[in-house]
C-alpha atoms as a PDB file:
ATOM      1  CA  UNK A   1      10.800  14.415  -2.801  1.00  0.00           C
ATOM      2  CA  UNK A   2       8.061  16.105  -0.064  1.00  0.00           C
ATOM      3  CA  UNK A   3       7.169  13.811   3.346  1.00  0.00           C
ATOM      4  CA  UNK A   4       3.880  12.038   2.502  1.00  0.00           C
ATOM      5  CA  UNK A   5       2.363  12.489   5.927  1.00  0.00           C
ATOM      6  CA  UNK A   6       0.768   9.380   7.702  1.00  0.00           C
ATOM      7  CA  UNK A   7      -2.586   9.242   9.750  1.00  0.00           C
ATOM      8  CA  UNK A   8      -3.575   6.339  11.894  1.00  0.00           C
ATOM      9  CA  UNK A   9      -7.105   6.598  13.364  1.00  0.00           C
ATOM     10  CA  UNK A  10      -8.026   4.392  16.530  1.00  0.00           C
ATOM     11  CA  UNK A  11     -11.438   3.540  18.275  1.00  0.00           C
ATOM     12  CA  UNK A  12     -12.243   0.282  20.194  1.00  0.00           C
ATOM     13  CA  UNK A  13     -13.769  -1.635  17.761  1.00  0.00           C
ATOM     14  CA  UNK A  14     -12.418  -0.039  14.666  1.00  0.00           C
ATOM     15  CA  UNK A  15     -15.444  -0.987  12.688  1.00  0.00           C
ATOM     16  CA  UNK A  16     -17.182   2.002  12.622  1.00  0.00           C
ATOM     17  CA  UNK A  17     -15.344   5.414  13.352  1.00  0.00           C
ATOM     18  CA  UNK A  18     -11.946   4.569  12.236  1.00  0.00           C
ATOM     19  CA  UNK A  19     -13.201   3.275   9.313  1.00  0.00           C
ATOM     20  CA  UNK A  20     -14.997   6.095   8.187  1.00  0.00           C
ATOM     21  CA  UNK A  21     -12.564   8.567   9.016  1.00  0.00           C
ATOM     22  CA  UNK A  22     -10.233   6.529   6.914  1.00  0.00           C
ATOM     23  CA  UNK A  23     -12.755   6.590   3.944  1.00  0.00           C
ATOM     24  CA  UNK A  24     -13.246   9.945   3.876  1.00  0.00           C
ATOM     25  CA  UNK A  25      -9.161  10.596   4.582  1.00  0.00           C
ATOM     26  CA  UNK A  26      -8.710   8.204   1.687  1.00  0.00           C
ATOM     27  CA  UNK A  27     -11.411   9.674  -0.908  1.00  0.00           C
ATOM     28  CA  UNK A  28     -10.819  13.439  -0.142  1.00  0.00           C
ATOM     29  CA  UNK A  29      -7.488  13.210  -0.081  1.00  0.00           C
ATOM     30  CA  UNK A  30      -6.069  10.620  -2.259  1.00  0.00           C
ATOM     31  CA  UNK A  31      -1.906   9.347  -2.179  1.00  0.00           C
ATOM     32  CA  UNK A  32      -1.495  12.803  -0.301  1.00  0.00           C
ATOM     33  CA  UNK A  33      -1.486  11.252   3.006  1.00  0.00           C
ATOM     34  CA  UNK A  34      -0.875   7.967   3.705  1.00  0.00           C
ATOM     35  CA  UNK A  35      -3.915   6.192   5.488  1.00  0.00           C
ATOM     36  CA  UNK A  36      -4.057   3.022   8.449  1.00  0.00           C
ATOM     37  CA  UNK A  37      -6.958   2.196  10.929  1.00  0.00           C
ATOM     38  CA  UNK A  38      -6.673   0.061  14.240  1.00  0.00           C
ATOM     39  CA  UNK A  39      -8.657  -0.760  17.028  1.00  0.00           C
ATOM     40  CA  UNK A  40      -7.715  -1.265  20.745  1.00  0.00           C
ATOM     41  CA  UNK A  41     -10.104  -4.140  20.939  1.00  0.00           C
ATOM     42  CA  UNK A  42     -11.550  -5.028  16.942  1.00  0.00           C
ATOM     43  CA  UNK A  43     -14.458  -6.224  16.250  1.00  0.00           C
ATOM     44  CA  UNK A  44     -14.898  -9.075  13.408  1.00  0.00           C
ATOM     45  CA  UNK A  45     -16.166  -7.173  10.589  1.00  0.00           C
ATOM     46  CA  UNK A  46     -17.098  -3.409   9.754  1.00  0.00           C
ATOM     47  CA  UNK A  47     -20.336  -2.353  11.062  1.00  0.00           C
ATOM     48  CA  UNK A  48     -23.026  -2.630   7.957  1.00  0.00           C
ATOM     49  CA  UNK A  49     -24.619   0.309   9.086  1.00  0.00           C
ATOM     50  CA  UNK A  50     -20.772   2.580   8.903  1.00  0.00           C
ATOM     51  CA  UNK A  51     -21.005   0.775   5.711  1.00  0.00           C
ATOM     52  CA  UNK A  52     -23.994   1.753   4.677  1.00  0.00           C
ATOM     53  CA  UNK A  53     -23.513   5.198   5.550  1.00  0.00           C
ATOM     54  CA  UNK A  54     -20.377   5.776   3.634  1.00  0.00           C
ATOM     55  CA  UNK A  55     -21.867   4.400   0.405  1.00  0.00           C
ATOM     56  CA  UNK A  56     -24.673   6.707   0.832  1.00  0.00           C
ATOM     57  CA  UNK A  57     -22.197   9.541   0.072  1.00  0.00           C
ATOM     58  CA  UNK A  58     -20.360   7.847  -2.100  1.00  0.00           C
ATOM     59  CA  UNK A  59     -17.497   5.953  -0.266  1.00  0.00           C
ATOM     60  CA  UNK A  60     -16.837   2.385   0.087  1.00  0.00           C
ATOM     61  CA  UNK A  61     -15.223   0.754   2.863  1.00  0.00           C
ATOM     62  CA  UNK A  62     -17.182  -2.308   2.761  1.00  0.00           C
ATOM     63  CA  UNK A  63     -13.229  -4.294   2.183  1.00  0.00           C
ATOM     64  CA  UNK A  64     -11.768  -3.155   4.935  1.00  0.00           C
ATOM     65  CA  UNK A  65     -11.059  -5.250   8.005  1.00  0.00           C
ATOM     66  CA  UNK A  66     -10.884  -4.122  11.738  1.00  0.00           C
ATOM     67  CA  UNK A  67      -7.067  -4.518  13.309  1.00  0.00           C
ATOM     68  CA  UNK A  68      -5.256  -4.803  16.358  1.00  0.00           C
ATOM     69  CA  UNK A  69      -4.068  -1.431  17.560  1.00  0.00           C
ATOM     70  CA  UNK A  70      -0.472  -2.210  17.439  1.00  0.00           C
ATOM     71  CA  UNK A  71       2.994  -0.082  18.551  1.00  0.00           C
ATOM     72  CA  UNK A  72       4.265  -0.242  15.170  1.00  0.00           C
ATOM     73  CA  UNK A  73       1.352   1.353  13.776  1.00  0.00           C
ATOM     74  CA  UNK A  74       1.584   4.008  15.931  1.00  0.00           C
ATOM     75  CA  UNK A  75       5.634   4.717  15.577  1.00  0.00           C
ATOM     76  CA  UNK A  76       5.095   4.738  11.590  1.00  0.00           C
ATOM     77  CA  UNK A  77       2.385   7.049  11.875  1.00  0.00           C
ATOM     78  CA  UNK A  78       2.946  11.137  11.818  1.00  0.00           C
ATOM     79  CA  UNK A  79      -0.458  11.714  13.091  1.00  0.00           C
ATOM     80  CA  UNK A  80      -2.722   9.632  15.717  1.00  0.00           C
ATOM     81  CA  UNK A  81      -6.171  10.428  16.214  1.00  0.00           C
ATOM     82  CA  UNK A  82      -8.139   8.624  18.508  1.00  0.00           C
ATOM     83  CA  UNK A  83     -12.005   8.564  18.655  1.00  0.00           C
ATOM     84  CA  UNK A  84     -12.867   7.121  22.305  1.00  0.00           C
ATOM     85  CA  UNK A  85      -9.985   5.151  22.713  1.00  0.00           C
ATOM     86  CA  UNK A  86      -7.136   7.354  23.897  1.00  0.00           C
ATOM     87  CA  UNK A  87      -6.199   5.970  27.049  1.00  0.00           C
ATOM     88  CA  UNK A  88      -5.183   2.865  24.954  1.00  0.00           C
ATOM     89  CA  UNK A  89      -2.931   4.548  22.495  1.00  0.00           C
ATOM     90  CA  UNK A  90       1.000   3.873  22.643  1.00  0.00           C
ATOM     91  CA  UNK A  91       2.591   7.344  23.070  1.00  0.00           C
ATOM     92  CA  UNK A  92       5.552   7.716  21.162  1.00  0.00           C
ATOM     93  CA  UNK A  93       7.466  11.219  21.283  1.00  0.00           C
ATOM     94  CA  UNK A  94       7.656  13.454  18.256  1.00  0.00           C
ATOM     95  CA  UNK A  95       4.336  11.781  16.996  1.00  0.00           C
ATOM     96  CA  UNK A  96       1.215  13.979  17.508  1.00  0.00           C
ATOM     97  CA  UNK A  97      -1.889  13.107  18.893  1.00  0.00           C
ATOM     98  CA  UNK A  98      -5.630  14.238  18.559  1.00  0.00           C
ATOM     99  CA  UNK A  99      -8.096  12.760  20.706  1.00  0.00           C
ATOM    100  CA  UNK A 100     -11.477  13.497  18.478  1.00  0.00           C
ATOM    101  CA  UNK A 101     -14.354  13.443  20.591  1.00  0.00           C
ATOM    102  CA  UNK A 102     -17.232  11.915  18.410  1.00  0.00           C
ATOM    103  CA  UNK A 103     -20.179   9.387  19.220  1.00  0.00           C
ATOM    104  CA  UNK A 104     -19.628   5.386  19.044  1.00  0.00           C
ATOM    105  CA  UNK A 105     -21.044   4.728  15.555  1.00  0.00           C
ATOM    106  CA  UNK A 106     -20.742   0.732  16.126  1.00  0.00           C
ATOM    107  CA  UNK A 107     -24.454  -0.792  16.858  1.00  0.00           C
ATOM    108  CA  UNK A 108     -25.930   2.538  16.411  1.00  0.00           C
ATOM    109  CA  UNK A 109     -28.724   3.055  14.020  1.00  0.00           C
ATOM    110  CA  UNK A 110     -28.410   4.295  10.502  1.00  0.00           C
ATOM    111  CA  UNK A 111     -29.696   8.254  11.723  1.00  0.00           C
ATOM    112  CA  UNK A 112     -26.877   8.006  14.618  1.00  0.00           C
ATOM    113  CA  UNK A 113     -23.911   6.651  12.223  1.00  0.00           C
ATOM    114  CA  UNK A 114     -25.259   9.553   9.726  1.00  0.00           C
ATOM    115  CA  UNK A 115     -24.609  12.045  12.514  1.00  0.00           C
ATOM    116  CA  UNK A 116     -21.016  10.834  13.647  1.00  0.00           C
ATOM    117  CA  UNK A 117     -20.263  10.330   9.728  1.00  0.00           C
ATOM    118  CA  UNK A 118     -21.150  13.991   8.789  1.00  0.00           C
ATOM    119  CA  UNK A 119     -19.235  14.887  11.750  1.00  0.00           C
ATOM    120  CA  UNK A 120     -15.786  13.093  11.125  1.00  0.00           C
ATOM    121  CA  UNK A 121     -16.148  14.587   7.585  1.00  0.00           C
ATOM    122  CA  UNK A 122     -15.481  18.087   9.062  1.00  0.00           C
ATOM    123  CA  UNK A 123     -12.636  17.326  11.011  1.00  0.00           C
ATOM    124  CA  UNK A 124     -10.739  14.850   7.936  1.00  0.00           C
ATOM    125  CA  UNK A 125     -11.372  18.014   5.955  1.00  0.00           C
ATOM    126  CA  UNK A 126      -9.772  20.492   8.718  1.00  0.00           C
ATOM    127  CA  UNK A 127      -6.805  17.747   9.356  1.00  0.00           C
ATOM    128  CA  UNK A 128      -6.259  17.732   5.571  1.00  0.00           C
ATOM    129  CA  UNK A 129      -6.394  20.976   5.232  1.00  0.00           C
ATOM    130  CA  UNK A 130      -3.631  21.139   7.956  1.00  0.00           C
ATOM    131  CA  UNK A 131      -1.187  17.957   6.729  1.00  0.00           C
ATOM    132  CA  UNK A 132      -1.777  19.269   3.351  1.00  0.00           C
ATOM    133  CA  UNK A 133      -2.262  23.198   2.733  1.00  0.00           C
ATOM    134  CA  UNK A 134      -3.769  24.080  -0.472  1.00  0.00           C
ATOM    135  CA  UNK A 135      -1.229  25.264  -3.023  1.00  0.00           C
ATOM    136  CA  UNK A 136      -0.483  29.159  -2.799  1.00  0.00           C
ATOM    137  CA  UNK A 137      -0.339  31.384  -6.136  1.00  0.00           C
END
């Protein structure tokens, strides 16, 4: 049975970045890799306008709920990618860590969180295509 590899993404609030990064980690690349979110310092609630964004291409993450950024988290995870937050992060050998530099998306306007969005697309589509390589013939 193969390793189902496990990303946890991180920003302050985690109601904005994390979340979408998880959305689009979640929709792109289904029970492949094994998803989490947490924030060094969450807010209440997802931002409406990450939510917003999402479900204007098509992803939902309207249920999801920020959490505290935790060291269990991190030692279950393969993967940790902070987004603004890095200095924060529990290091844990053998785990490995991107630090994606992107724009806050929480209590940013809808043409902002569209730009940061768009952007954390690309790189969940270059970290899939790294955790999970496309099948060779």
């Amino acid at each position: 049975m193969a390793h189902t590899p496990s990303v946890l993404f991180v920003c302050v609030h985690n109601s904005g970045s994390s979340p979408m990064a998880a959305g689009f980690l979640t929709a792109l690349a289904g029970d492949r890799i094994e998803v989490r979110t947490a924030g060094s310092a969450p807010a209440a609630n997802i931002d409406p306008v990450a939510i917003a964004a999402m479900a204007e291409v098509g992803i939902d993450i309207a249920g999801g709920t920020p959490k505290q950024l935790t060291d269990e988290a991190v030692g279950l995870s393969d993967v940790v990618v902070t987004m603004g937050c890095g200095e924060a992060c529990p290091y844990f050998p053998g785990i490995s860590y991107r630090d994606w530099v992107v724009p806050e998306a929480s209590g940013q306007g809808i043409e902002v969180v569209r730009t940061v969005r768009d952007r954390i697309r690309i790189l969940v589509e270059n970290l899939i295509a790294e955790l999970v390589p496309a099948p060779t013939r």
